[in-house]
Protein backbone atom coordinates (compact mmCIF):
# COMPACT_ATOMS: atom_id res chain seq x y z
CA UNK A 1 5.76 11.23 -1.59
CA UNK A 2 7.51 14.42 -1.30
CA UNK A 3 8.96 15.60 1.68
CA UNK A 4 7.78 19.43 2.84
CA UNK A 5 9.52 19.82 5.82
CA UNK A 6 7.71 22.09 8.32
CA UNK A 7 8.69 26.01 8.90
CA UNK A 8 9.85 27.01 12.94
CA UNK A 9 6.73 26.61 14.76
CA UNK A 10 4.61 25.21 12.15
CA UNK A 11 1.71 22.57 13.10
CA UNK A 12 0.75 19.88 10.91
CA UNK A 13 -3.13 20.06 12.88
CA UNK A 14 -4.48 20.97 9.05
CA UNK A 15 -3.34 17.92 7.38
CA UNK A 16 -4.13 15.14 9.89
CA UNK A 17 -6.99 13.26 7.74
CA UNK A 18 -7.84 10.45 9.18
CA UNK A 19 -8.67 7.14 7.26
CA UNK A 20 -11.61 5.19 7.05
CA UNK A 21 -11.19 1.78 8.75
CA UNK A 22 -12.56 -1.91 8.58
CA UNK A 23 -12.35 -4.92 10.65
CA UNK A 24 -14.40 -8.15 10.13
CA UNK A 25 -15.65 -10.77 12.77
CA UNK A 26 -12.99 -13.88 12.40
CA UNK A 27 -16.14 -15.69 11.21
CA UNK A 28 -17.94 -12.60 9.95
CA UNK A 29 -20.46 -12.55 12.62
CA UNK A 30 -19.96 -8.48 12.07
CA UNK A 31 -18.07 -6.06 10.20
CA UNK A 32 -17.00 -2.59 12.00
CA UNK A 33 -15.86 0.74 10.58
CA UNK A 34 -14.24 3.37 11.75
CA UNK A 35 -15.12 6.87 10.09
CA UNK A 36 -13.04 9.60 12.46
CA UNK A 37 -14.47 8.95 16.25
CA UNK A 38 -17.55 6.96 14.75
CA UNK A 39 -17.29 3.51 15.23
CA UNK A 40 -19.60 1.66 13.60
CA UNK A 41 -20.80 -2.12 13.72
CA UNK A 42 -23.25 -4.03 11.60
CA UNK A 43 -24.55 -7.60 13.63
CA UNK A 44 -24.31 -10.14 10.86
CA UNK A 45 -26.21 -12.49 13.21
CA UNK A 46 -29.28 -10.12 13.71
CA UNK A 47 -29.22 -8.50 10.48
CA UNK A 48 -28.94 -5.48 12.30
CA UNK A 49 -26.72 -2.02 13.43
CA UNK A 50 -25.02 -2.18 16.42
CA UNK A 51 -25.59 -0.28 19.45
CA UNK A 52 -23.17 0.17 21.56
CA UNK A 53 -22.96 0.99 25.43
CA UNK A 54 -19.90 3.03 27.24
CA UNK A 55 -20.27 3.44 30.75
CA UNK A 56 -16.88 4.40 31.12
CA UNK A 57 -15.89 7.06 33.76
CA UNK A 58 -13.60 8.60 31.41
CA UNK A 59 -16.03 9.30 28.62
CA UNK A 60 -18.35 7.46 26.36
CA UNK A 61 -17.31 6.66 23.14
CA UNK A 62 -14.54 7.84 20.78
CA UNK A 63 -14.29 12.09 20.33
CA UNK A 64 -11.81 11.80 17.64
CA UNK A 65 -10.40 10.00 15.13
CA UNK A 66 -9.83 6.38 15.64
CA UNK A 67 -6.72 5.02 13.95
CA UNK A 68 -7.19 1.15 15.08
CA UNK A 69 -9.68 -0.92 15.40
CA UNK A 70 -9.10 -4.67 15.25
CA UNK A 71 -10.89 -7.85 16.42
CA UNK A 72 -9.26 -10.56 18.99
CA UNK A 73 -8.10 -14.30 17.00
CA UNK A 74 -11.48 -15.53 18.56
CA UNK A 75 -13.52 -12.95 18.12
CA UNK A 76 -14.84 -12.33 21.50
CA UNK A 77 -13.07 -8.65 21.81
CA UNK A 78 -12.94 -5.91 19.72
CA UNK A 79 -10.47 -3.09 20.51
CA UNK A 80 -10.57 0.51 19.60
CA UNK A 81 -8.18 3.13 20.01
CA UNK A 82 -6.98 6.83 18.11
CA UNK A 83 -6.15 10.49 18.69
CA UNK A 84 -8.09 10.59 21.64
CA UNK A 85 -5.45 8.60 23.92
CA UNK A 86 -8.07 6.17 24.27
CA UNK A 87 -8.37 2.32 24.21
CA UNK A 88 -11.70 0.60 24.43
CA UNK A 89 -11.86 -2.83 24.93
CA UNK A 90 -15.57 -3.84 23.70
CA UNK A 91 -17.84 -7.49 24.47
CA UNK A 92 -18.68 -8.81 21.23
CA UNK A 93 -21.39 -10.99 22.96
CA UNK A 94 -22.96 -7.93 24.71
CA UNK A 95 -21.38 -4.49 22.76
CA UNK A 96 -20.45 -3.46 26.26
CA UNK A 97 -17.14 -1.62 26.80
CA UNK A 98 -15.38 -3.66 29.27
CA UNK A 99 -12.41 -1.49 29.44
CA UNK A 100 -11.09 1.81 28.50
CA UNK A 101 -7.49 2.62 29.24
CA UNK A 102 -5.92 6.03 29.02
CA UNK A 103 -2.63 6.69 27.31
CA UNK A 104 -0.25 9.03 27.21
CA UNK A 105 0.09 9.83 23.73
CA UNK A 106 -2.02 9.17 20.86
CA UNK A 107 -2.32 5.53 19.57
CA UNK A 108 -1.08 4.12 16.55
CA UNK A 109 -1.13 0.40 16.59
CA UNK A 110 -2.93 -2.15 19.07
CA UNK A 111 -2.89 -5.80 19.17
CA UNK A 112 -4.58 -8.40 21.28
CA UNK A 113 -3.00 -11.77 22.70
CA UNK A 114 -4.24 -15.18 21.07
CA UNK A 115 -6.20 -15.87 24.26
CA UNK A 116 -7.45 -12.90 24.74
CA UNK A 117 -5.66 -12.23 28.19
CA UNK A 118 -3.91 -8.88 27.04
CA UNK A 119 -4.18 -6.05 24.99
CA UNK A 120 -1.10 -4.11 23.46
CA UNK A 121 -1.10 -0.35 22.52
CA UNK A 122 1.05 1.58 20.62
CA UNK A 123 2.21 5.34 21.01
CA UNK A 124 3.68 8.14 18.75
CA UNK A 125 6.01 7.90 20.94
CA UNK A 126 7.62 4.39 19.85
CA UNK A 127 6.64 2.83 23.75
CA UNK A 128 4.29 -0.03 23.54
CA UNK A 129 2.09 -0.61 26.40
CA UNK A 130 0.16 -4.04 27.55
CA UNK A 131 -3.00 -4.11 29.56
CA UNK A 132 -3.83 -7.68 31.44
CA UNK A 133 -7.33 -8.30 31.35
CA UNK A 134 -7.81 -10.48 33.55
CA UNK A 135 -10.38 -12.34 32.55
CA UNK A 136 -12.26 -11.55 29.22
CA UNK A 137 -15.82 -12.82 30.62
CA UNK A 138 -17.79 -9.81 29.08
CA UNK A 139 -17.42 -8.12 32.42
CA UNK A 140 -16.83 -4.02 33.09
CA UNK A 141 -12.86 -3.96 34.63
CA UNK A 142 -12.66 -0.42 36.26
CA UNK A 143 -9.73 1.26 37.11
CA UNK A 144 -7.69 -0.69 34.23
CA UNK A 145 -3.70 0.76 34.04
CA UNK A 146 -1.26 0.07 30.89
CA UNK A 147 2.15 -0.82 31.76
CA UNK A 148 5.58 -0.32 28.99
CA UNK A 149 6.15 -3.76 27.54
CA UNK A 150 9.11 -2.60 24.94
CA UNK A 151 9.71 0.52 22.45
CA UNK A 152 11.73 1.71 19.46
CA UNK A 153 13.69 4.92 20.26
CA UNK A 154 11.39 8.02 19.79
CA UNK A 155 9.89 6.40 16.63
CA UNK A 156 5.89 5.90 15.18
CA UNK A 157 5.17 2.62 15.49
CA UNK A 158 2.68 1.87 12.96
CA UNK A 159 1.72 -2.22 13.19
CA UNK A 160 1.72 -4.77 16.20
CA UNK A 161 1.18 -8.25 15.33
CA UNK A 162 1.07 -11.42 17.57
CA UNK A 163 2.75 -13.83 15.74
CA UNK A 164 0.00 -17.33 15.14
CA UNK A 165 1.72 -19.15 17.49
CA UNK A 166 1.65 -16.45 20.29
CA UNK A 167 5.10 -16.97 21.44
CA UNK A 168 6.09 -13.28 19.34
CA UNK A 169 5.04 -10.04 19.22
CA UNK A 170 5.93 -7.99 15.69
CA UNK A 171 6.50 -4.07 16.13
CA UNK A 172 7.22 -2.12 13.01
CA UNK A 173 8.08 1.51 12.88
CA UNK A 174 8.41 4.60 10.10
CA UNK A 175 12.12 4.47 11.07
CA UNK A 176 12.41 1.47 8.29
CA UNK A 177 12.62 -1.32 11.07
CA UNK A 178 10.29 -4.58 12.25
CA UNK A 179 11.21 -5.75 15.52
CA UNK A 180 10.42 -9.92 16.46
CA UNK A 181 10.37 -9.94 20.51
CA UNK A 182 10.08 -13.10 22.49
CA UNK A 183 6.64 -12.36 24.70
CA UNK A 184 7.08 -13.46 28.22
CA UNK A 185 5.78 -15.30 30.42
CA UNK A 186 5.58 -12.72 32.47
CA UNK A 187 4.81 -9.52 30.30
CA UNK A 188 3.55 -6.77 32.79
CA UNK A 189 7.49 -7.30 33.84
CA UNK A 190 8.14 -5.85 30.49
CA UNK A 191 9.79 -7.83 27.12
CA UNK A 192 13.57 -7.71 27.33
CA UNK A 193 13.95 -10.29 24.68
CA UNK A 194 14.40 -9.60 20.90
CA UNK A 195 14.46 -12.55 18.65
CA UNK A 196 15.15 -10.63 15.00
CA UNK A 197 15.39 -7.56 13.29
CA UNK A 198 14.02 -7.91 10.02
CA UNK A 199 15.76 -4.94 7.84
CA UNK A 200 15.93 -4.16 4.25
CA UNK A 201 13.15 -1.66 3.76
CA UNK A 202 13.94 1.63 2.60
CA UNK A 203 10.83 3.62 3.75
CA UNK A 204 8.63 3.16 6.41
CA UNK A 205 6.76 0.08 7.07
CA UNK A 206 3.13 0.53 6.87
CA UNK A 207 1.27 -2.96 8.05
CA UNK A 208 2.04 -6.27 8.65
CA UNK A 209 0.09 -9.81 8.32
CA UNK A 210 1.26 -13.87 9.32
CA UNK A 211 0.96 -16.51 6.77
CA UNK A 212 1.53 -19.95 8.61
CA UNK A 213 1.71 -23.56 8.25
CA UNK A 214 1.72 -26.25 10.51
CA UNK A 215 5.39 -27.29 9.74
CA UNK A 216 6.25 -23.52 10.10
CA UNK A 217 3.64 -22.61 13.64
CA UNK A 218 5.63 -19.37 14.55
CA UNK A 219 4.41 -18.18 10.62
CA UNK A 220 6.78 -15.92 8.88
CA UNK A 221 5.58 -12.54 8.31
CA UNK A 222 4.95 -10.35 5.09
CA UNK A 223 5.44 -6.20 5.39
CA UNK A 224 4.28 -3.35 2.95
CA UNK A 225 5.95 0.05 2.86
CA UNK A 226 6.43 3.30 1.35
CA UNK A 227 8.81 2.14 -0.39
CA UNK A 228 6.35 0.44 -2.70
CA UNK A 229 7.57 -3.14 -1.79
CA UNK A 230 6.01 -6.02 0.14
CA UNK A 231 8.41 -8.35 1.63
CA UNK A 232 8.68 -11.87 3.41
CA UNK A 233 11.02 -12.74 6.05
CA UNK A 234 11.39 -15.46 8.87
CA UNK A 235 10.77 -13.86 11.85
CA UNK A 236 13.45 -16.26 14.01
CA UNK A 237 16.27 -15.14 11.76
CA UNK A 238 14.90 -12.01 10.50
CA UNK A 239 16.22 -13.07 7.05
CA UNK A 240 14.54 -11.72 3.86
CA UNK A 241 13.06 -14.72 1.90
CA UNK A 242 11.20 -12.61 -1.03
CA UNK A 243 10.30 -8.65 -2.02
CA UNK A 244 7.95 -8.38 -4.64
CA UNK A 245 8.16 -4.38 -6.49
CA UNK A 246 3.74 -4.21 -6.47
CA UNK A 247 4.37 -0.86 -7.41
CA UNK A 248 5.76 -1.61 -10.39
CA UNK A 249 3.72 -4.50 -11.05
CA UNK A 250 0.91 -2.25 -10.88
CA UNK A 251 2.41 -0.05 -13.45
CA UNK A 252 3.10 3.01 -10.84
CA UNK A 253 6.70 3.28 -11.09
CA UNK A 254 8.71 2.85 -13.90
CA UNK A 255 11.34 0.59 -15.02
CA UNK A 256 14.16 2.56 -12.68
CA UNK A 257 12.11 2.55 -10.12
CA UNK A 258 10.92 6.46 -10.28
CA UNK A 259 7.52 7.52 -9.61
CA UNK A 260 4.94 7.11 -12.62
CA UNK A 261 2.06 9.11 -11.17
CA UNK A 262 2.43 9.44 -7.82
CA UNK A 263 4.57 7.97 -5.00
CA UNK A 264 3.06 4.46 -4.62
CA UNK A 265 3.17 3.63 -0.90
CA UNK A 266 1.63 0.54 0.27
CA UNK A 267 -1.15 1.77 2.80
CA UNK A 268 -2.18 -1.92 3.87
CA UNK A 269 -2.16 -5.47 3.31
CA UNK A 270 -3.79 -8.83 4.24
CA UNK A 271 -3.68 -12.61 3.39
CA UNK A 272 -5.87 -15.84 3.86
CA UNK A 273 -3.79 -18.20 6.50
CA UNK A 274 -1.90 -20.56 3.88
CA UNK A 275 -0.24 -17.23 2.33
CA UNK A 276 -1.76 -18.86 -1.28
CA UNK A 277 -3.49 -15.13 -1.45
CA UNK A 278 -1.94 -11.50 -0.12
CA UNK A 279 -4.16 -8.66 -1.26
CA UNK A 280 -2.25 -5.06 -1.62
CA UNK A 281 -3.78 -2.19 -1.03
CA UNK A 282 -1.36 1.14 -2.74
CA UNK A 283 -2.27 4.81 -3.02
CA UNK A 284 -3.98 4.70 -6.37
CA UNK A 285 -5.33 0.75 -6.43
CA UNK A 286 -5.65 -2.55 -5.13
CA UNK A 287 -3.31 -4.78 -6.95
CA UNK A 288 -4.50 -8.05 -6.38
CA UNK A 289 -7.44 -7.34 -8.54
CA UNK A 290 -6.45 -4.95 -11.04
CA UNK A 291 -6.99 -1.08 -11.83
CA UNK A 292 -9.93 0.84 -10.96
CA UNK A 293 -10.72 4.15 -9.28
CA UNK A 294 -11.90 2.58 -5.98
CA UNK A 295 -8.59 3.35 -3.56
CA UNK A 296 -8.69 1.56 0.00
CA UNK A 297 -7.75 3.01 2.78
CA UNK A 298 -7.94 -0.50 4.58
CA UNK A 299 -8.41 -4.47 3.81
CA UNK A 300 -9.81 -6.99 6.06
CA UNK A 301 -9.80 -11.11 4.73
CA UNK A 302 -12.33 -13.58 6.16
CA UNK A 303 -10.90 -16.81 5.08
CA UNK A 304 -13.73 -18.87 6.86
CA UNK A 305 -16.11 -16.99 3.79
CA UNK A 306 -13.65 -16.46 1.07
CA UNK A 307 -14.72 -12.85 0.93
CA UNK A 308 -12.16 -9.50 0.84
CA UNK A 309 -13.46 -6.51 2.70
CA UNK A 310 -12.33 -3.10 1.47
CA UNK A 311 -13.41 0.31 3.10
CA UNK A 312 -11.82 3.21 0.78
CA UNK A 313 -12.58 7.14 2.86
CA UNK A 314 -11.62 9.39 5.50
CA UNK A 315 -12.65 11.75 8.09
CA UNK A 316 -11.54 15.85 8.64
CA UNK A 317 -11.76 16.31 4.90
CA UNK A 318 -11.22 19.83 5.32
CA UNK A 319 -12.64 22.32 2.73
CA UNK A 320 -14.85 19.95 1.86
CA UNK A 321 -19.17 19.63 1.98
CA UNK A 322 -18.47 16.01 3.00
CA UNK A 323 -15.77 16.12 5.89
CA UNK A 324 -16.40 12.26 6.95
CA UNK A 325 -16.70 9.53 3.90
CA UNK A 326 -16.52 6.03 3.67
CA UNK A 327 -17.73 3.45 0.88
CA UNK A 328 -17.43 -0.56 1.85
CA UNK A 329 -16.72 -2.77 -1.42
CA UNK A 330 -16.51 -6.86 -1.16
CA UNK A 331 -14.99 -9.18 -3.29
CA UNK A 332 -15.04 -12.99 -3.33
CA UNK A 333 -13.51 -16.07 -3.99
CA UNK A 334 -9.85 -15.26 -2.10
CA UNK A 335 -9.96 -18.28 -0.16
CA UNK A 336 -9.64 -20.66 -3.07
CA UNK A 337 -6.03 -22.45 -3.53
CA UNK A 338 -4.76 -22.99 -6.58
CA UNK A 339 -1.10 -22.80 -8.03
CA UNK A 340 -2.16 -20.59 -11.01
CA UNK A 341 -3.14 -17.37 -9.32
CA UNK A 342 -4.53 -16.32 -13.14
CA UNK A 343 -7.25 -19.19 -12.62
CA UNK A 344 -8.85 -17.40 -9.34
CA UNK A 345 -12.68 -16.24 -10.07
CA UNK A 346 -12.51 -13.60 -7.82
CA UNK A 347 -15.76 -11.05 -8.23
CA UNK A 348 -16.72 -8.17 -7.05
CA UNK A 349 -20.07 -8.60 -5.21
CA UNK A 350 -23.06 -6.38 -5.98
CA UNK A 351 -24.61 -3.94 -3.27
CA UNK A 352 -27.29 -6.45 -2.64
CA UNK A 353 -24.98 -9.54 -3.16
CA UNK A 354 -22.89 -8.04 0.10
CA UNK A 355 -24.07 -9.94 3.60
CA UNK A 356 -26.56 -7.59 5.40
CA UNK A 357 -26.74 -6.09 1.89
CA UNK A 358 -27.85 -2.62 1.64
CA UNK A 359 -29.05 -2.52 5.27
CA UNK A 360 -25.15 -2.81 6.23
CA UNK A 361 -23.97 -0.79 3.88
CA UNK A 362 -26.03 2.24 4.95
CA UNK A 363 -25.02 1.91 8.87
CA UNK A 364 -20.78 1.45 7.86
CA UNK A 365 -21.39 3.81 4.81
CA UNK A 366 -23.84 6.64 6.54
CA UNK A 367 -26.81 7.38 4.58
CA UNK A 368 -25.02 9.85 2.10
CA UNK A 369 -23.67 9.07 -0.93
CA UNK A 370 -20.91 11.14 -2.80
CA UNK A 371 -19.35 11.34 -6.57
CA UNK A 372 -16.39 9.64 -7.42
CA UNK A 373 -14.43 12.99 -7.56
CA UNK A 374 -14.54 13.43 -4.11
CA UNK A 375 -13.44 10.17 -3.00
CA UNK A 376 -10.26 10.64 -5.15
CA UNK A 377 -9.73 14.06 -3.71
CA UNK A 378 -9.66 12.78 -0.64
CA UNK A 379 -7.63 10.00 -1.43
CA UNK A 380 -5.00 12.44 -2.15
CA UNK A 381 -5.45 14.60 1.11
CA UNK A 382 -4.98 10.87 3.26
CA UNK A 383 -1.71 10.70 0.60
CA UNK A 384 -0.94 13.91 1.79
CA UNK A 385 -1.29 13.47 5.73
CA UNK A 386 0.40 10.05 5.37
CA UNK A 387 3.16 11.72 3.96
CA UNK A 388 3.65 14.44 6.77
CA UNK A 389 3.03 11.93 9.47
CA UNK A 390 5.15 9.07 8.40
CA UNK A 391 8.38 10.17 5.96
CA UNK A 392 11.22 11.79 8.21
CA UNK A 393 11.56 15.56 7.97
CA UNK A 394 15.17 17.01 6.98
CA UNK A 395 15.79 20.00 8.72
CA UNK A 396 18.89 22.46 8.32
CA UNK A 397 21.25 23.06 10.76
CA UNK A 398 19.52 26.47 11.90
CA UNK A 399 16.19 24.57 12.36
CA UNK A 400 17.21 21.73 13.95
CA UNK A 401 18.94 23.68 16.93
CA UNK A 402 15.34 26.03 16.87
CA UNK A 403 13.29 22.89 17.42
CA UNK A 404 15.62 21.82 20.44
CA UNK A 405 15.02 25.18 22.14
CA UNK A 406 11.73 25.06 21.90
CA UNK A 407 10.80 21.19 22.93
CA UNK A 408 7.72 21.27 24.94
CA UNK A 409 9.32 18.28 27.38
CA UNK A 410 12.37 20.96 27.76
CA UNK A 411 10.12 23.63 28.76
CA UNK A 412 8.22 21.91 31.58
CA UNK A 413 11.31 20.34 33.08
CA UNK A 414 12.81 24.49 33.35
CA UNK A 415 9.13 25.18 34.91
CA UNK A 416 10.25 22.52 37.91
């Protein structure tokens, strides 16, 4: 990625494109997608589209783009959360919205506690706030307010993890770093407790995922980043056990490590529990099952059905016909364990091979359908606003003391 640092008073408003999004039930009783503030769900159970019910004070529904949306370890919660400070805590039993919580800035990572107790929200900021739920019966909670649980210093975070054995929560930031914290026992007291630092990257981190055992219960933790690696460390030491180069493996980068094509960021990444399988998703392919033009934007695994979930699109596709895209591809056979990788069947599955086959592809999908060409045009605007939002700006001298003059939190602290 190249690095176009912004002109005095410049907005980057024009280049935030959104990704498309995908999340699957921890059993696949449903699959949701997120296309800008559209959140979509497809009821595995019923064969049937979702329809969901808000009765939120603050608003029904997303009204723009959501950047998270994630299902709880046992499936009874579904979170949502984006640009428009909002986090919606959803019933997967009824589709209700149970909660919605107002933040201060816009959100860029959530995670939710093992059991289901508390949900954790991230900000552009670098704070990361935790809402107590009470009790997750299915029941509206009115009135719910986030409290700070820890933060990076004025850095995006962009993952929260809970590690399997609940006893850590994972941050990770575009400032290089991945942060193990003890959670407490206590957490609406905050988390003063930091287990590890896991550092080596040289470019933001994008995602995380656990792989765990049951000699190893705490799992150790694998991160992708722009910096076209994916990496394994213990999370108690914060010691680097592996770093694979997928970028090169994929044949993006050359043998000195310089761009091929394009700068080959990893956008996301998942695994089946044992860690036998990670699937990679980069800028130009998934690299777990070879080339092809189809470019996630976002992998989901369901290791109870062996299948790999892929959603490749985006949303404020400006100068465009088709401002909001999305295309959902599955592929099976990524549960299987075997020690020769090479011997894996895995297969992409037909439209009609796909469960809730073309009935769930038209509600995550939308009932258009668009050209290749576009889908790779926008994969390079999402390169694009990736870029802007994630890889540091330098400024000059001159700039740098223009932006401090003009700091919004400046200005309303002179107006007091």
């Amino acid at each position: 990625m190249e690095d176009t640092p912004m002109e005095f008073g410049e907005s980057n408003k024009d280049t935030e494109i959104a990704p498309a999004l995908i999340a699957v039930h921890p059993t696949q009783e449903s699959v949701a997608a997120a296309v800008g503030p559209d959140l979509r769900i497809f009821d595995l159970r019923q064969n049937s589209a979702v329809s969901l019910k808000d009765d939120s004070s603050v608003g029904s529904l997303h009204k723009d783009s959501i950047r998270v949306v994630r299902y709880g370890a046992n499936g009874k919660l579904l979170v949502s959360a984006g640009d428009d400070k909002l986090v919606k805590v959803w019933s997967t039993e009824s589709w209700h919205c149970i909660t919605t919580v107002c933040s201060e800035k816009r959100v860029s990572a959530v995670a939710i506690s093992n059991d289901g107790l508390y949900v954790c929200f991230a900000d552009k900021f670098g704070v990361v706030w935790i809402v107590d739920l009470d009790r997750p019966d299915g029941q509206v909670h009115v009135g719910k307010k986030a409290v700070p649980l820890l933060s990076h210093y004025c850095s995006i975070i962009t993952s929260l993890e809970f590690s399997p054995d609940g006893k850590f929560i994972l941050s990770a930031d575009r400032d290089f770093k991945i942060r193990a914290t003890v959670f407490p026992k206590n957490p609406l007291d905050g988390a003063h407790e930091i287990q590890s630092f896991c550092l080596g990257h040289t470019e933001f981190v994008s995602c995380l995922a656990f792989l765990w055992t049951e000699e190893y219960p705490q799992g150790f933790v694998v991160s992708g980043s722009g910096d076209s690696t994916v990496r394994l460390w213990d999370i108690l030491s914060g010691s680097l056990l592996d770093a694979c180069e997928v970028g090169e493996k994929a044949g993006l980068l050359g043998s000195n490590g310089r761009e091929a094509e394009c700068y080959s960021a990893v956008t996301d990444l998942c695994s089946n529990p044992d860690g036998s399988l990670v699937a990679v998703a980069l800028q130009r392919q998934v690299v777990s099952i070879g080339g092809g033009t189809f470019i996630p934007t976002s992998l989901q695994m369901c290791s109870s059905t062996g299948l790999l979930w892929m959603v490749t699109g985006v949303s404020n596709l400006r100068g465009s016909e088709c401002p909001s895209l999305a295309r959902v591809r599955v592929i099976s056979g990524v549960n299987k364990s075997n020690s020769d990788s090479d011997t894996r069947e895995h297969q992409e599955l037909e439209d009609n091979e796909i469960p809730g086959g073309t009935s769930l592809l038209k509600n995550l999908q939308g009932s258009l359908s668009y050209g290749e060409e576009v889908f790779l045009a926008a994969a390079e605007a999402l390169k694009t606003a990736m870029s802007n939002l994630l890889v540091k700006k330098q400024y000059s001298t001159e700039k740098r003391d223009f932006r401090k003059r003009t700091r919004n939190d400046k200005k309303i602290k002179q107006r007091k």
